[in-house]
C-alpha atoms as a PDB file:
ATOM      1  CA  UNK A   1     -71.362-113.417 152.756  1.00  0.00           C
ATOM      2  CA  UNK A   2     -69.361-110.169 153.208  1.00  0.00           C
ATOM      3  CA  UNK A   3     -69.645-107.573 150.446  1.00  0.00           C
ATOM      4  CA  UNK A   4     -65.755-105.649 149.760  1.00  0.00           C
ATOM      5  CA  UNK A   5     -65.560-102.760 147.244  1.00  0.00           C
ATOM      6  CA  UNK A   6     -61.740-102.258 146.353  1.00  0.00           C
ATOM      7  CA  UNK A   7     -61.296 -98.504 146.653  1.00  0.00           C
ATOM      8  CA  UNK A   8     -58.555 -97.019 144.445  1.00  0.00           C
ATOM      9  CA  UNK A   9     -57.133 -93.554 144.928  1.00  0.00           C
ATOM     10  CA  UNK A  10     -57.796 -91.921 141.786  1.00  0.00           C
ATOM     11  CA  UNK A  11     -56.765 -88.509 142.570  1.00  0.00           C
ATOM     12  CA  UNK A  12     -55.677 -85.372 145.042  1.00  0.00           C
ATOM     13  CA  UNK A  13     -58.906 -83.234 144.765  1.00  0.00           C
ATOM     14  CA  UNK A  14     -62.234 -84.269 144.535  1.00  0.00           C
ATOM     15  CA  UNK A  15     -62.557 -82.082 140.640  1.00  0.00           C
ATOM     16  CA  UNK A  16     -60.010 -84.203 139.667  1.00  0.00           C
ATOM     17  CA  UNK A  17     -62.012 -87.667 140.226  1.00  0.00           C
ATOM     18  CA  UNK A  18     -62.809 -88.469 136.552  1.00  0.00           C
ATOM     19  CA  UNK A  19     -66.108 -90.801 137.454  1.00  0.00           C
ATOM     20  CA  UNK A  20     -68.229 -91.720 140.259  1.00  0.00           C
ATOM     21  CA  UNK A  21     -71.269 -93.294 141.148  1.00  0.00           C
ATOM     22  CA  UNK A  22     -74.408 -91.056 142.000  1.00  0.00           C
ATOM     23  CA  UNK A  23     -76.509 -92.286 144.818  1.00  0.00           C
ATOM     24  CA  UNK A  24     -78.876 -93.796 143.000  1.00  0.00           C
ATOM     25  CA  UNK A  25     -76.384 -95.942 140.761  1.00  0.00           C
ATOM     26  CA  UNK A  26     -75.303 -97.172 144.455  1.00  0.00           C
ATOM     27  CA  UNK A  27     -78.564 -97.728 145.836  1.00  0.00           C
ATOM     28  CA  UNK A  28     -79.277 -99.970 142.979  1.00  0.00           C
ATOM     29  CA  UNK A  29     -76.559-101.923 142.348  1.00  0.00           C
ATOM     30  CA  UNK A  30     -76.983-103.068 146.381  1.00  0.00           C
ATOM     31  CA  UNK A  31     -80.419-103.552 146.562  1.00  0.00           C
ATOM     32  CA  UNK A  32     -80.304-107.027 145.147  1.00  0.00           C
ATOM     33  CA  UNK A  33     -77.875-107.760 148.467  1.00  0.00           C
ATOM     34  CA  UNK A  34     -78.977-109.093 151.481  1.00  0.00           C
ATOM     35  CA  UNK A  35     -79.939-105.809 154.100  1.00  0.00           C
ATOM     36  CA  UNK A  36     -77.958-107.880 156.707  1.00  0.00           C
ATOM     37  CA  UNK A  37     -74.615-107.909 154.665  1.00  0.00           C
ATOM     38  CA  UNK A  38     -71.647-106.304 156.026  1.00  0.00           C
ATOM     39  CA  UNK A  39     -69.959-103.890 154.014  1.00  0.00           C
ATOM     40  CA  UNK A  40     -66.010-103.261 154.117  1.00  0.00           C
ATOM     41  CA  UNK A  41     -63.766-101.392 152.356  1.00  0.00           C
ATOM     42  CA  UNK A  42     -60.475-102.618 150.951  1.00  0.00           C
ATOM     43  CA  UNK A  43     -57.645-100.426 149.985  1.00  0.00           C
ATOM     44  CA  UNK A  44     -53.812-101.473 148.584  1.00  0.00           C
ATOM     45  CA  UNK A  45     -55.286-104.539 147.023  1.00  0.00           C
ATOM     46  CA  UNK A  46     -56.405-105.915 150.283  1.00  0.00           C
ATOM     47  CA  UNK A  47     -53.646-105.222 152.114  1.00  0.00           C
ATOM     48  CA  UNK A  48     -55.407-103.168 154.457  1.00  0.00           C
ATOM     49  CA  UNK A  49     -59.494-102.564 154.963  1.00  0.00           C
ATOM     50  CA  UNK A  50     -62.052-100.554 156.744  1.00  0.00           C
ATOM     51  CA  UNK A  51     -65.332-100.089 157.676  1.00  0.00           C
ATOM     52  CA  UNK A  52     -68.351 -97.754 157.102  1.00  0.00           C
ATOM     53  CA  UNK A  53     -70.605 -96.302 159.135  1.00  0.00           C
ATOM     54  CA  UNK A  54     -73.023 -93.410 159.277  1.00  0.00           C
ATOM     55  CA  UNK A  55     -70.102 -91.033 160.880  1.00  0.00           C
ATOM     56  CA  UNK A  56     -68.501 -91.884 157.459  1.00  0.00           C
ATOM     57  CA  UNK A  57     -70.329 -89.810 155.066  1.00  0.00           C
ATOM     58  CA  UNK A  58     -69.216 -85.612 154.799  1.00  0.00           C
ATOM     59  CA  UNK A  59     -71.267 -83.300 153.125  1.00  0.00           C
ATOM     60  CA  UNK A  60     -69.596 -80.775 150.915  1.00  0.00           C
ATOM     61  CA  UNK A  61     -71.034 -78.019 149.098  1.00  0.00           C
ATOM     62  CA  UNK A  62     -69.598 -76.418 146.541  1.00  0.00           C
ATOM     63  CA  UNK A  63     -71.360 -72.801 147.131  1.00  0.00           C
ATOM     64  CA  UNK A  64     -73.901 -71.231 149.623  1.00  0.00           C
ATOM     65  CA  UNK A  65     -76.631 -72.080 146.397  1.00  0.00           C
ATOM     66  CA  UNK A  66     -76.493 -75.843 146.984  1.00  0.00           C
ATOM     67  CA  UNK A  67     -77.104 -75.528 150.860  1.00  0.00           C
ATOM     68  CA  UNK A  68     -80.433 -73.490 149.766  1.00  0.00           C
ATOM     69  CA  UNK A  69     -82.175 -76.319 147.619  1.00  0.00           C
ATOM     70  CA  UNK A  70     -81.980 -78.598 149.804  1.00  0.00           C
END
C-alpha cells in the first residue's frame, strides 16, 4: 500500500489558507496506517508528485513571543 494526499493550492500567503489540520488531527488520522507506509504527495490531480522527508518541514514564527514558549 502507498498512502497519497492530493495537495491543492489554496492560496498565496499562509493567512490566507482558510483551514488546516493541526498536528494532532494528522497524527491521528495516520496512526491507524501501517508505520512502514510510504507517504507521497500528489499535486495537479496526479499529474505530478513528491516526496516528504524530515528536510521538508520549516518552522515559522509569527513573532519573537512564539520562539520563547517553546
Amino acid at each position: 500500500m502507498k498512502l497519497v494526499y492530493n495537495t491543492s493550492r489554496d492560496a498565496y500567503g499562509i493567512e490566507d489558507v482558510r483551514h488546516t489540520m493541526t498536528v494532532g488531527e494528522l497524527v491521528a488520522h495516520l496512526q491507524d496506517y501501517d508505520p512502514d507506509t510510504p507517504v507521497y504527495l500528489s499535486f495537479d490531480n496526479g499529474y505530478t508528485y513528491g516526496g516528504l522527508d524530515e528536510r521538508s518541514f520549516e518552522e515559522l514564527w509569527d513573532d519573537e513571543s512564539d520562539e520563547e514558549d517553546c
